[in-house]
PDB file of N, CA and C in Angstrom:
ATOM      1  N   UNK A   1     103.221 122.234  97.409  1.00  0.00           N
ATOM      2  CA  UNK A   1     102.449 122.049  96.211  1.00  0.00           C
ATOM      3  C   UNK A   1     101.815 123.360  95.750  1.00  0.00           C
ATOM      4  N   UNK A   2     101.447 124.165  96.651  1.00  0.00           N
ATOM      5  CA  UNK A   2     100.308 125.414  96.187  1.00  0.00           C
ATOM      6  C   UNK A   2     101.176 126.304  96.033  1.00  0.00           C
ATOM      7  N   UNK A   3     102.909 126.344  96.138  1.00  0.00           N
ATOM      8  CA  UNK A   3     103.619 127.385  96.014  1.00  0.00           C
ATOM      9  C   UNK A   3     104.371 126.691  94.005  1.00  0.00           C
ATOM     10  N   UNK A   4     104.268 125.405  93.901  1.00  0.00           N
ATOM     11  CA  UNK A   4     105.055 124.900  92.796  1.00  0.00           C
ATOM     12  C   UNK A   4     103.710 125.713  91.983  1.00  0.00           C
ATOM     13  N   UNK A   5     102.213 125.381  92.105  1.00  0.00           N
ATOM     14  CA  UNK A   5     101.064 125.447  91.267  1.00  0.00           C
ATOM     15  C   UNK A   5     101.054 127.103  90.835  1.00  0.00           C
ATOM     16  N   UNK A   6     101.375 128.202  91.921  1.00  0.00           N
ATOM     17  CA  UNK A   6     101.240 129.472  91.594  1.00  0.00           C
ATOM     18  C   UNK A   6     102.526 129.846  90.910  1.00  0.00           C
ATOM     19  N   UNK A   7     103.856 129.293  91.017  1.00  0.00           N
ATOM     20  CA  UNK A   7     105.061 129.958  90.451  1.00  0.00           C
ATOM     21  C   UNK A   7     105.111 129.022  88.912  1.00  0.00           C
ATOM     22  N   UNK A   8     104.657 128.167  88.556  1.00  0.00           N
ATOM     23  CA  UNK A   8     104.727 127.332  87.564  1.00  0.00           C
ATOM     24  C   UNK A   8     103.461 127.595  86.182  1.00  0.00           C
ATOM     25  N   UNK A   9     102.545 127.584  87.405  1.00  0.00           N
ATOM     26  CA  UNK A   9     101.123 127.090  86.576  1.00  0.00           C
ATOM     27  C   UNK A   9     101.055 126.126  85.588  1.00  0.00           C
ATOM     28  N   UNK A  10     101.382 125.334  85.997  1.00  0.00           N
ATOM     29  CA  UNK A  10     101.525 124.048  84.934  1.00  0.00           C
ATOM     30  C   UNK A  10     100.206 123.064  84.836  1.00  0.00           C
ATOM     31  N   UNK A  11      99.973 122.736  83.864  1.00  0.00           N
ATOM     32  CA  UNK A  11      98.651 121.823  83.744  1.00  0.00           C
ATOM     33  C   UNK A  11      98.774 120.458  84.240  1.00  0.00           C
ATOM     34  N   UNK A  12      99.531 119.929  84.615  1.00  0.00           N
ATOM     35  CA  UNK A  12     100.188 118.729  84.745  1.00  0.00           C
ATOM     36  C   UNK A  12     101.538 118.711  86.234  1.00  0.00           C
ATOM     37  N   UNK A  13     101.601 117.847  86.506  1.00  0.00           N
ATOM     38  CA  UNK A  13     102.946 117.069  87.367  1.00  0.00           C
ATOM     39  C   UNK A  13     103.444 116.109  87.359  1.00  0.00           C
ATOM     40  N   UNK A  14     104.268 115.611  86.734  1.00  0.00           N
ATOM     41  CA  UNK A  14     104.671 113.996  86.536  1.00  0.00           C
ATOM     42  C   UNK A  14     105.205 113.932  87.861  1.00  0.00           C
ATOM     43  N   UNK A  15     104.655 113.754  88.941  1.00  0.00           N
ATOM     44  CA  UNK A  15     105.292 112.773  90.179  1.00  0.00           C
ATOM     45  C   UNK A  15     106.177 111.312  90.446  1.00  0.00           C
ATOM     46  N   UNK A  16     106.917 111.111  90.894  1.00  0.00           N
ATOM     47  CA  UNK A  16     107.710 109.928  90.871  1.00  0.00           C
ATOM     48  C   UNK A  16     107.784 108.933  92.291  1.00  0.00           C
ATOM     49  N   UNK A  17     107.133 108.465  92.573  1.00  0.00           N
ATOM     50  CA  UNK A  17     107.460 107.174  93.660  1.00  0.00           C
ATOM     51  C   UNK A  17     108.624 106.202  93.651  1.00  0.00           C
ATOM     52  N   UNK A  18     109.692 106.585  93.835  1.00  0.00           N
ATOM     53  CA  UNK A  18     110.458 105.636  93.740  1.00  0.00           C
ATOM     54  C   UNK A  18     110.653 104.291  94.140  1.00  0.00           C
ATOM     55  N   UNK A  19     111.403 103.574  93.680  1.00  0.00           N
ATOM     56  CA  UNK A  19     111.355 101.923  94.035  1.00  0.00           C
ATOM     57  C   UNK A  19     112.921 102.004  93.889  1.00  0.00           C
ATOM     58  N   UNK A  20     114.178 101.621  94.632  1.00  0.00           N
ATOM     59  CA  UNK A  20     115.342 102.042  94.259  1.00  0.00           C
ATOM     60  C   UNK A  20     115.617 100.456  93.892  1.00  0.00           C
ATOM     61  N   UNK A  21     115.300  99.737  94.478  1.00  0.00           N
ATOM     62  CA  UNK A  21     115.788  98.051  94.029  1.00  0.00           C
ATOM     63  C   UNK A  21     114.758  97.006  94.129  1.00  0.00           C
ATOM     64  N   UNK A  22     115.110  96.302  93.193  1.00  0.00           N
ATOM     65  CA  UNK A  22     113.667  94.982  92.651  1.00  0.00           C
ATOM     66  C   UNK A  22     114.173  94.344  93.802  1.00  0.00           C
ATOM     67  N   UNK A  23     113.077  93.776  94.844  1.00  0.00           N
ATOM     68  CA  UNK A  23     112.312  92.911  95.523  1.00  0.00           C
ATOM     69  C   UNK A  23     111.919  93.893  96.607  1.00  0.00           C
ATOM     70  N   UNK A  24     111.631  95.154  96.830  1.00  0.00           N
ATOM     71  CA  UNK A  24     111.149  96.460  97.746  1.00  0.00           C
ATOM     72  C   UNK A  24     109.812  95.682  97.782  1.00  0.00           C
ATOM     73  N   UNK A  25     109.279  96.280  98.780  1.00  0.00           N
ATOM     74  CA  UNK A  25     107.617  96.381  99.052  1.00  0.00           C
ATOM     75  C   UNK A  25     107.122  97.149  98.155  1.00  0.00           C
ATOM     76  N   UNK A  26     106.310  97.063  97.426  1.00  0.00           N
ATOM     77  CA  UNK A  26     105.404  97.690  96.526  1.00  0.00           C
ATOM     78  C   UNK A  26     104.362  98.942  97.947  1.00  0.00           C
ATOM     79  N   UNK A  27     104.438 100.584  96.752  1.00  0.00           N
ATOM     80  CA  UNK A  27     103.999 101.421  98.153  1.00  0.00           C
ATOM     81  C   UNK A  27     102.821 101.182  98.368  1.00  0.00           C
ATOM     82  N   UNK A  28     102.406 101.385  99.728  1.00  0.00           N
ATOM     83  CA  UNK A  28     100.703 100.920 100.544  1.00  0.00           C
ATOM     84  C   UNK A  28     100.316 102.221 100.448  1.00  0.00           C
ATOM     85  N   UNK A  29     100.983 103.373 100.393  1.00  0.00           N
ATOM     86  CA  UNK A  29     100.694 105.015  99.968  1.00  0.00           C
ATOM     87  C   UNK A  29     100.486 105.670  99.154  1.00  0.00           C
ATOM     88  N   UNK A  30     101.459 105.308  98.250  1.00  0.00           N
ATOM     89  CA  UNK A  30     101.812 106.590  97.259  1.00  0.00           C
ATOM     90  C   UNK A  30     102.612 107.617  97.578  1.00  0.00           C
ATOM     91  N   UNK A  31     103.115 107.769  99.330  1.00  0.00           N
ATOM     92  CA  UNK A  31     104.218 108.161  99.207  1.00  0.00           C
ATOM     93  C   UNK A  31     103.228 109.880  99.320  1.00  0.00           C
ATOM     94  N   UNK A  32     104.299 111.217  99.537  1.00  0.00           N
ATOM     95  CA  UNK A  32     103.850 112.444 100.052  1.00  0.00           C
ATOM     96  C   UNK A  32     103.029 112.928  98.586  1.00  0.00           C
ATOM     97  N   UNK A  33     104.201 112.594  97.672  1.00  0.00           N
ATOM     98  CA  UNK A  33     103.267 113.297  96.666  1.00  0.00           C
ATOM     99  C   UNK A  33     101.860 112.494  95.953  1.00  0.00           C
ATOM    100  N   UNK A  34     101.285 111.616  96.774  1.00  0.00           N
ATOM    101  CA  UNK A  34      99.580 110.980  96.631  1.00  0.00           C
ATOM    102  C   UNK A  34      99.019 111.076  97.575  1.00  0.00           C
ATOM    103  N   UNK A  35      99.818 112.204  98.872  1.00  0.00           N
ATOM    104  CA  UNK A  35      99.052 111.953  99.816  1.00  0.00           C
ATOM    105  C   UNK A  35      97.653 112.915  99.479  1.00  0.00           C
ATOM    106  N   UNK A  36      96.355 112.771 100.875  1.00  0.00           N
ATOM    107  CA  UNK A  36      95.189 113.733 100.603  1.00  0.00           C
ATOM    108  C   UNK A  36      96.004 115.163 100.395  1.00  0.00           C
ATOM    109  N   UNK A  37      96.504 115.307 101.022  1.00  0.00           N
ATOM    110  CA  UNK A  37      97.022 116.983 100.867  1.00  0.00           C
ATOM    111  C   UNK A  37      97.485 117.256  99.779  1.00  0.00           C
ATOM    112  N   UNK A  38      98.162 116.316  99.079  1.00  0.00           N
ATOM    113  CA  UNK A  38      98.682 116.747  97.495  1.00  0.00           C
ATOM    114  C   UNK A  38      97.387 116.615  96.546  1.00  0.00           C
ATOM    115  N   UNK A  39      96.904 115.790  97.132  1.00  0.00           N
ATOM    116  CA  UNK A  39      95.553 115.760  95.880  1.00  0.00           C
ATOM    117  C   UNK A  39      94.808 117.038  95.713  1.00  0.00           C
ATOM    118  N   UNK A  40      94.396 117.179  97.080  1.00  0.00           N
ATOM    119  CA  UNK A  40      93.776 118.355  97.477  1.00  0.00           C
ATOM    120  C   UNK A  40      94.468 120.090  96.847  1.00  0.00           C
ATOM    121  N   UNK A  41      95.762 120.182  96.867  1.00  0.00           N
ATOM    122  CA  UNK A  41      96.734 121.038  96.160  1.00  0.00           C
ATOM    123  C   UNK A  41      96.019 121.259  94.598  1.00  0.00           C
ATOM    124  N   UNK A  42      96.049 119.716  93.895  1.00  0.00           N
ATOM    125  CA  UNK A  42      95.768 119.535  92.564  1.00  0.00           C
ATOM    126  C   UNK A  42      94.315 120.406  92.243  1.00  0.00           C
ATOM    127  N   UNK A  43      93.805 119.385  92.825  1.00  0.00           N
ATOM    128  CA  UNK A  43      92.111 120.075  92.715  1.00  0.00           C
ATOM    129  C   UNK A  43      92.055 121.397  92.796  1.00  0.00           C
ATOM    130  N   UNK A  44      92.558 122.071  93.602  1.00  0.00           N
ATOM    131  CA  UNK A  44      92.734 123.673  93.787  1.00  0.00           C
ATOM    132  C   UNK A  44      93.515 124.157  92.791  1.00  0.00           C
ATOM    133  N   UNK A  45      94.289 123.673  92.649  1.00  0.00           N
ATOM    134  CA  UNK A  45      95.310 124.784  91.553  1.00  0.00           C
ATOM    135  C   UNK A  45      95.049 124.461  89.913  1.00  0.00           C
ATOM    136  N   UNK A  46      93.764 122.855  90.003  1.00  0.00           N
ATOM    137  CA  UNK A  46      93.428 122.859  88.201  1.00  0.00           C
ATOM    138  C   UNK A  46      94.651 122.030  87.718  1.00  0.00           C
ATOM    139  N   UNK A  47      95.604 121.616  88.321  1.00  0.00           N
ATOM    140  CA  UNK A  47      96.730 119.986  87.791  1.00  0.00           C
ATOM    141  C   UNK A  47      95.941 119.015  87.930  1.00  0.00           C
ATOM    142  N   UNK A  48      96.321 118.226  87.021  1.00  0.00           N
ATOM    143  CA  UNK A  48      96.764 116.923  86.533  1.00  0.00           C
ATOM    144  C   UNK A  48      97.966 116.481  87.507  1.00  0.00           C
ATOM    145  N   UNK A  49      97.918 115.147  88.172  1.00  0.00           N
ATOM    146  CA  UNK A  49      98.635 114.373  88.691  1.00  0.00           C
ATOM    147  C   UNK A  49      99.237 113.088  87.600  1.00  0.00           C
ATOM    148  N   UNK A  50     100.605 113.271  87.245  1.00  0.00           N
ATOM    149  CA  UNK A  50     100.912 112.396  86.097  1.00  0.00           C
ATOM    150  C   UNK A  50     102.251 111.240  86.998  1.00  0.00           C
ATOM    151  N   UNK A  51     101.353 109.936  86.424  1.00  0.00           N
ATOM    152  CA  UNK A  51     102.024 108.711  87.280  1.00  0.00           C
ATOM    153  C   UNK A  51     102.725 108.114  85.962  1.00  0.00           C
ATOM    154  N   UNK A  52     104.165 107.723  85.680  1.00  0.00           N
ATOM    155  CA  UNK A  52     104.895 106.954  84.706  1.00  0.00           C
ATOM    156  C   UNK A  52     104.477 104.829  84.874  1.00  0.00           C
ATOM    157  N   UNK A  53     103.882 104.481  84.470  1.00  0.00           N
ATOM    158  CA  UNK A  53     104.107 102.665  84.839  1.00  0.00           C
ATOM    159  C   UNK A  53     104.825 102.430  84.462  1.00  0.00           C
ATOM    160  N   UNK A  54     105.551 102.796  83.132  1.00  0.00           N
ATOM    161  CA  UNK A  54     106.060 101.916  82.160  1.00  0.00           C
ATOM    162  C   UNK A  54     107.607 101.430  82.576  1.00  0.00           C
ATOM    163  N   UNK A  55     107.739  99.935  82.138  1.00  0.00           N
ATOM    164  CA  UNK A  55     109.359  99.812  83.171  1.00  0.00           C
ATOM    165  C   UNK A  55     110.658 100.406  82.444  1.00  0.00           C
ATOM    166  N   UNK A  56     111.456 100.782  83.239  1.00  0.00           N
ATOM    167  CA  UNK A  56     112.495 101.601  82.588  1.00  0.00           C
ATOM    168  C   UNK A  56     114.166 100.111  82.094  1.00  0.00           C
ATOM    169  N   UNK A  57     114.265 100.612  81.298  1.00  0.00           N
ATOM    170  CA  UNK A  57     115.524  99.512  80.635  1.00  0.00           C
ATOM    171  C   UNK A  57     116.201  99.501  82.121  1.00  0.00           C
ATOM    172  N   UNK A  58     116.931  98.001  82.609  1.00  0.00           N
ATOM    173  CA  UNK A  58     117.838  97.882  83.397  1.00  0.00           C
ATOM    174  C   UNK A  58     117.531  98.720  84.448  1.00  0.00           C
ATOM    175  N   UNK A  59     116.457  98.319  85.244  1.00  0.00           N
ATOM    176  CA  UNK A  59     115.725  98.809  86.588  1.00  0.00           C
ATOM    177  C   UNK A  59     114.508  98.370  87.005  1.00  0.00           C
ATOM    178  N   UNK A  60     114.538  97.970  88.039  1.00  0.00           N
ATOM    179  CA  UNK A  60     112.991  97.460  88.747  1.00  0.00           C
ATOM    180  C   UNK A  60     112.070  97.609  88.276  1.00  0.00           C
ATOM    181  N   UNK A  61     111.178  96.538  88.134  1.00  0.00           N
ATOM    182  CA  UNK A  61     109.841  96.905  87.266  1.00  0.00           C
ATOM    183  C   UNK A  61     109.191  97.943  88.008  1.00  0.00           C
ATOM    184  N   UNK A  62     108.189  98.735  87.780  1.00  0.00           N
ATOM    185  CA  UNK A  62     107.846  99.703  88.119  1.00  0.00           C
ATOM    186  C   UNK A  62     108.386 100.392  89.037  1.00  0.00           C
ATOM    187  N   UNK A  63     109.940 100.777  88.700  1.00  0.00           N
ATOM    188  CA  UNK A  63     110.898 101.752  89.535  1.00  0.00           C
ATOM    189  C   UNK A  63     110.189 103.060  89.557  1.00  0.00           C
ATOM    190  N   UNK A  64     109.477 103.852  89.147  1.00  0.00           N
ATOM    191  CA  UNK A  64     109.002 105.365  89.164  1.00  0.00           C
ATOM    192  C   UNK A  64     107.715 105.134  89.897  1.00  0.00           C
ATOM    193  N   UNK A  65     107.238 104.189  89.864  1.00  0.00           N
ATOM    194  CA  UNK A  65     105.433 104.064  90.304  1.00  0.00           C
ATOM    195  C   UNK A  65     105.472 103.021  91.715  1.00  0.00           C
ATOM    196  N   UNK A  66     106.681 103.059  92.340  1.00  0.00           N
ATOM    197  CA  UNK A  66     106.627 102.321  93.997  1.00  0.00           C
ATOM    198  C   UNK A  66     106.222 100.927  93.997  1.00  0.00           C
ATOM    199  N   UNK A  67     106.949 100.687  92.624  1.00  0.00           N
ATOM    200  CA  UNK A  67     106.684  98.764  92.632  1.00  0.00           C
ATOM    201  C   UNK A  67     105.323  98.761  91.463  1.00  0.00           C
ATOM    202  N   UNK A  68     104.519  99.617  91.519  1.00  0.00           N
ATOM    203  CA  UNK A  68     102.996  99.283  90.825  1.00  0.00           C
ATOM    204  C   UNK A  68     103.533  99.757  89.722  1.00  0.00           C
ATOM    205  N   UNK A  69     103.712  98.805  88.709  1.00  0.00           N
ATOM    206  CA  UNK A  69     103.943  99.129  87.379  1.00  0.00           C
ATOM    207  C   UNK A  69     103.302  98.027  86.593  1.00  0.00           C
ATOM    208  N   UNK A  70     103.661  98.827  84.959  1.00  0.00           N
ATOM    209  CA  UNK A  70     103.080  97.883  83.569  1.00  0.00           C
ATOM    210  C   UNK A  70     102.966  95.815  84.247  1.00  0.00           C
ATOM    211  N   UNK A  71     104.310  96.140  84.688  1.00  0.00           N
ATOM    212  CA  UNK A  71     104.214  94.554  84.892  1.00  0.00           C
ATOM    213  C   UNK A  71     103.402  93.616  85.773  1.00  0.00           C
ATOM    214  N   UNK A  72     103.382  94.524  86.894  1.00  0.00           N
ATOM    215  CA  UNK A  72     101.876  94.186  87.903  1.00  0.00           C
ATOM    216  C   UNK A  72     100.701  94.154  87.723  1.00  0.00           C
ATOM    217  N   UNK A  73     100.359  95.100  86.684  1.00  0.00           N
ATOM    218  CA  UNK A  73      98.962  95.325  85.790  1.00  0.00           C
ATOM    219  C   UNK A  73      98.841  94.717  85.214  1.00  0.00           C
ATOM    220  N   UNK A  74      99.557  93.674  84.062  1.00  0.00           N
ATOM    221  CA  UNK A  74      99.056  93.195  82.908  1.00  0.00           C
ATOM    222  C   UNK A  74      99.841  91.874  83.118  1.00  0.00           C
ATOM    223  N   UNK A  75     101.245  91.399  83.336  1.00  0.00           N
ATOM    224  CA  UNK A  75     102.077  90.438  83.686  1.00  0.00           C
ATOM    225  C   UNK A  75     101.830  89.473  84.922  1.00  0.00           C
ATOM    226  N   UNK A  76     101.484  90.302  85.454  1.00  0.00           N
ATOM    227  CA  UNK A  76     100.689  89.463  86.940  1.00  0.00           C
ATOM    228  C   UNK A  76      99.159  89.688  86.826  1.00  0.00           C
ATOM    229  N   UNK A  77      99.002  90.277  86.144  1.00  0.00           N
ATOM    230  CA  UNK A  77      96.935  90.121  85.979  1.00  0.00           C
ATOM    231  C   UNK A  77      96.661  90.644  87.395  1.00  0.00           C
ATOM    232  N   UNK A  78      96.995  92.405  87.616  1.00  0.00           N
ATOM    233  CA  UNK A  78      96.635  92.846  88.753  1.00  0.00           C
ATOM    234  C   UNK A  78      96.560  94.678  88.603  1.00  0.00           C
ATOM    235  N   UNK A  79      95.894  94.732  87.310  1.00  0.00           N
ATOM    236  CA  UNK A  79      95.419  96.532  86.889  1.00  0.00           C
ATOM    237  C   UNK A  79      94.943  96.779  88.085  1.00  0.00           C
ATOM    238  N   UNK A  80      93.960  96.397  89.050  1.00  0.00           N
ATOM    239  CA  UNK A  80      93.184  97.323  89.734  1.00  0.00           C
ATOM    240  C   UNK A  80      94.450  97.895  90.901  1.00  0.00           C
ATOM    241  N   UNK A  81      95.255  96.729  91.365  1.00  0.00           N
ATOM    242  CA  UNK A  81      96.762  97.052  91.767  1.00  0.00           C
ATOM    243  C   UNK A  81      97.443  98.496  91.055  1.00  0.00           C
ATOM    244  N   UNK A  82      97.355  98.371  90.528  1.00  0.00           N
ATOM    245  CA  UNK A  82      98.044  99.459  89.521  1.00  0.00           C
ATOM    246  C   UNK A  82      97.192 100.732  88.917  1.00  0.00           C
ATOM    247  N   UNK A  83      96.361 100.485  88.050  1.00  0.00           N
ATOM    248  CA  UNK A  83      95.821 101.906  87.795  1.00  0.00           C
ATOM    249  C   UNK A  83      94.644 102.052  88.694  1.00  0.00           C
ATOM    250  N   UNK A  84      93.773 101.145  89.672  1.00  0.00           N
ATOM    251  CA  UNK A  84      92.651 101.201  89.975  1.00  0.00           C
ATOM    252  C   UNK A  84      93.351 102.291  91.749  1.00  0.00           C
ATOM    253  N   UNK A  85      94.661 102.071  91.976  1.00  0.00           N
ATOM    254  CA  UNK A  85      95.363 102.568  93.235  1.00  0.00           C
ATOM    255  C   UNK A  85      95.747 103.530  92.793  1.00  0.00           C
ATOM    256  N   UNK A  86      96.306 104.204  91.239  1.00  0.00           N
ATOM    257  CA  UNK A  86      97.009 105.092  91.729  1.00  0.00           C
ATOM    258  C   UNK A  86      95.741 106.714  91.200  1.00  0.00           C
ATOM    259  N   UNK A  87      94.689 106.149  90.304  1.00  0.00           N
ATOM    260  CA  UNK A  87      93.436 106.761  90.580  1.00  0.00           C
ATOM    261  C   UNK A  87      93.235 107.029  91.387  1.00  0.00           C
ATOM    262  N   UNK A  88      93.096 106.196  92.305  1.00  0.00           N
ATOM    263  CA  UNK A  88      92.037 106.274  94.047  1.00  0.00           C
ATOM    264  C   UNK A  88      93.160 107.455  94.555  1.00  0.00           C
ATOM    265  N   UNK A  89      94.351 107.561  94.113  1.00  0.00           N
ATOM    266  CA  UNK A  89      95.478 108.260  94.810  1.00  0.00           C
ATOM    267  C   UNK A  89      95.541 109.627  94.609  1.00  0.00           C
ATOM    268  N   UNK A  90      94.565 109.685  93.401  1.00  0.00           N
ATOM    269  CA  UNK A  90      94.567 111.337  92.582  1.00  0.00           C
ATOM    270  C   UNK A  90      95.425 111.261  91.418  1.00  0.00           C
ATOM    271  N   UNK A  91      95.839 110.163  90.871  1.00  0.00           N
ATOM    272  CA  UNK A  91      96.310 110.134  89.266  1.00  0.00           C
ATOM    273  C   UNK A  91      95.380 110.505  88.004  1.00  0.00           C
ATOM    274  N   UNK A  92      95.438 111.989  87.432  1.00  0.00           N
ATOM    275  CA  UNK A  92      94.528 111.845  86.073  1.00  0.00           C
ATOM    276  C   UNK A  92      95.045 111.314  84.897  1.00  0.00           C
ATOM    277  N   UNK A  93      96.460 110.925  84.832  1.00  0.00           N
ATOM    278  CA  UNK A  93      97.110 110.999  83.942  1.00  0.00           C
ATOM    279  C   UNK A  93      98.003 109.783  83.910  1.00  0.00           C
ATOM    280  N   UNK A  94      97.974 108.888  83.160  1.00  0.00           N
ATOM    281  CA  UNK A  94      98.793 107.060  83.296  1.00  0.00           C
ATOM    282  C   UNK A  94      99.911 107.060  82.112  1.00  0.00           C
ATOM    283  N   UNK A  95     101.034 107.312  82.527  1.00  0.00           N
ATOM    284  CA  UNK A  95     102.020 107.320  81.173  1.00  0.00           C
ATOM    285  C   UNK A  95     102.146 105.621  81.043  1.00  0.00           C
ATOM    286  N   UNK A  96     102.080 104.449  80.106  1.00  0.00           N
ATOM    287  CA  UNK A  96     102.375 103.241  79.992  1.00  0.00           C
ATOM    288  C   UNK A  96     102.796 102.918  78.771  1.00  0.00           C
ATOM    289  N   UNK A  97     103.304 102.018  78.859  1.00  0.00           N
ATOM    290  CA  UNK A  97     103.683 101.258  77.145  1.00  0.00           C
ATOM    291  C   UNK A  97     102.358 100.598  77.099  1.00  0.00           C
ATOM    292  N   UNK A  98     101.444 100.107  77.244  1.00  0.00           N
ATOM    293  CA  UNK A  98     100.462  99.180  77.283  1.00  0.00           C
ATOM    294  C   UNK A  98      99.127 100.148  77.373  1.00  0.00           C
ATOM    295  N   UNK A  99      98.979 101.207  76.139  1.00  0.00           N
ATOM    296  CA  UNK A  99      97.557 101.657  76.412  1.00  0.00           C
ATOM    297  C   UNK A  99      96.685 101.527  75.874  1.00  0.00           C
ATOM    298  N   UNK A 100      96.548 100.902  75.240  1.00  0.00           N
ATOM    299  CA  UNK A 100      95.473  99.626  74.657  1.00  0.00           C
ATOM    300  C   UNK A 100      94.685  99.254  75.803  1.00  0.00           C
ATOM    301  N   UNK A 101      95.326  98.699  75.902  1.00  0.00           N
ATOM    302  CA  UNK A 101      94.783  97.677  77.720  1.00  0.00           C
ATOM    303  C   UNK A 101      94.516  98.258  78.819  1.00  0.00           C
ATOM    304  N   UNK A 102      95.432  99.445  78.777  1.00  0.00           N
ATOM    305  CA  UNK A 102      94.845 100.524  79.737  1.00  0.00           C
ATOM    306  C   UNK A 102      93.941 101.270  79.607  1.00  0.00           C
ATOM    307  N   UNK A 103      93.940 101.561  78.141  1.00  0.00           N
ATOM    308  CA  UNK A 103      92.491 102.276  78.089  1.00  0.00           C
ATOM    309  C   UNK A 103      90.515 101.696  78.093  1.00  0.00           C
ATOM    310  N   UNK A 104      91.166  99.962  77.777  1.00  0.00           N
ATOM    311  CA  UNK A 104      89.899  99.421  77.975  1.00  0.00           C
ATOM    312  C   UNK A 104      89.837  98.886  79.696  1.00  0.00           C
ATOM    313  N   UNK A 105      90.939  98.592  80.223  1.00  0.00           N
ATOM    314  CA  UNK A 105      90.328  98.991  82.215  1.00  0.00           C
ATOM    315  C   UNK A 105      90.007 100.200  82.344  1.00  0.00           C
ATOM    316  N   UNK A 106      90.347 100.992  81.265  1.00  0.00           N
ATOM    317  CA  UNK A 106      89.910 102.671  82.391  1.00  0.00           C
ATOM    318  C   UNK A 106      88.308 102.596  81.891  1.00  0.00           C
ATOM    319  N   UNK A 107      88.182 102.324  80.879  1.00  0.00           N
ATOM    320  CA  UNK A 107      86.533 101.918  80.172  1.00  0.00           C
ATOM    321  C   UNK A 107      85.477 101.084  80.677  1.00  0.00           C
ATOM    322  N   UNK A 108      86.388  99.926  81.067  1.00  0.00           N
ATOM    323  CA  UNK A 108      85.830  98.860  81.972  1.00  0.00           C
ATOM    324  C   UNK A 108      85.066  99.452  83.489  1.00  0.00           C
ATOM    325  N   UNK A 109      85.994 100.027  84.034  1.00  0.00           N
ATOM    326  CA  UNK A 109      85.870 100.274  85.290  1.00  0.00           C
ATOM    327  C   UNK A 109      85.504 101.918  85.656  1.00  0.00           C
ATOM    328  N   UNK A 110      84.711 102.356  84.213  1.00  0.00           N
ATOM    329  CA  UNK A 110      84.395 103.951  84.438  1.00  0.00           C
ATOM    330  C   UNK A 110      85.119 105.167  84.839  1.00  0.00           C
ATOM    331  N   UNK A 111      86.473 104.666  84.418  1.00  0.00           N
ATOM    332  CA  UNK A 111      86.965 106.383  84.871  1.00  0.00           C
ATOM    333  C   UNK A 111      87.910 106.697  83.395  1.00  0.00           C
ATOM    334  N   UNK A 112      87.689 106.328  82.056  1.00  0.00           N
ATOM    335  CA  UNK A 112      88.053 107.083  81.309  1.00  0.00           C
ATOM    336  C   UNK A 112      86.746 108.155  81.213  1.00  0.00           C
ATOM    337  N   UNK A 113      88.009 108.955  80.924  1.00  0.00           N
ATOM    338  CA  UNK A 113      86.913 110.876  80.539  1.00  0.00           C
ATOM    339  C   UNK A 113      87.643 111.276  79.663  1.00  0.00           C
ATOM    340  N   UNK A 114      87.293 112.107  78.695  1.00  0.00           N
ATOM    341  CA  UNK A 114      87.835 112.569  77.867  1.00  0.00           C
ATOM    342  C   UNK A 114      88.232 113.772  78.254  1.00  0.00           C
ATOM    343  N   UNK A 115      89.745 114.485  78.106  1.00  0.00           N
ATOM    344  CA  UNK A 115      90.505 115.161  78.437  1.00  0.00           C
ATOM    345  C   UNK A 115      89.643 116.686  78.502  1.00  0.00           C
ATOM    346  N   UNK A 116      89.590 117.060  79.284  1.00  0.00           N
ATOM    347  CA  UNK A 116      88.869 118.529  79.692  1.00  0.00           C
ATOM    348  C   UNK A 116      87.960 118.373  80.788  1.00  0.00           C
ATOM    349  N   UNK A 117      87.527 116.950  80.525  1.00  0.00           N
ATOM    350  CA  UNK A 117      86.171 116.858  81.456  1.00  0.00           C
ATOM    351  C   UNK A 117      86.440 116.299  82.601  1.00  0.00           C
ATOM    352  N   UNK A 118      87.879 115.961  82.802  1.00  0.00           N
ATOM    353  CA  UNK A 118      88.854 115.457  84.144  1.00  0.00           C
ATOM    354  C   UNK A 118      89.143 116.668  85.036  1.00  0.00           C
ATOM    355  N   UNK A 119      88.731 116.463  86.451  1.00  0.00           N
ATOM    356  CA  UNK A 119      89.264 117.437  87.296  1.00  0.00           C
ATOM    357  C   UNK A 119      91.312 117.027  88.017  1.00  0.00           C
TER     358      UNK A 119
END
């Protein structure tokens, strides 16, 4: 991570958790790139950790986000499942079709910030 952050300098990382086939275990991790050490990378180098929910045509619902996707959040009535985990994980950044709804749980539950004021 601290070698991608110095050769890149990128403000951002769209990370990917894969899910390769619908009925997988949804991840209990997040997998290397949510682990503490990647977070910890972020914080130091000034990234953004960017998580995709949204489900992709003809593929597992939340195939990029380890099972926790749009559909677990809002379809099963289980956001804190979904954005309240992948926050806790070091996500600043929620790509979704559904941000309406995402933006009033991030409101609800105190962690919208307005962009600058996010570490």
């Amino acid at each position: 991570m601290a070698k991608v952050t110095a050769a890149f300098g990128a403000p951002a990382a769209e990370l990917i958790v894969w899910q390769r086939e619908a009925g997988q275990p949804i991840t209990e991790a997040g997998g290397p790139l949510f682990s503490a050490e990647a977070q910890a990378a972020a914080v130091k180098g000034g990234w953004h950790m960017w998580i995709n929910t949204y489900p992709i045509t003809d593929r597992p619902e939340g195939m990029v986000a380890g099972g926790r996707g749009d559909g677990l959040a809002f379809a099963a009535g289980r956001p804190d499942d979904v954005y309240g985990f992948w926050i806790n994980h070091g996500a600043t950044i929620v790509q979704t079709d559904e941000p309406r709804a995402l933006i009033e749980w991030l409101e609800a539950n105190g962690h919208r910030l307005p962009y600058g004021l996010t570490q």
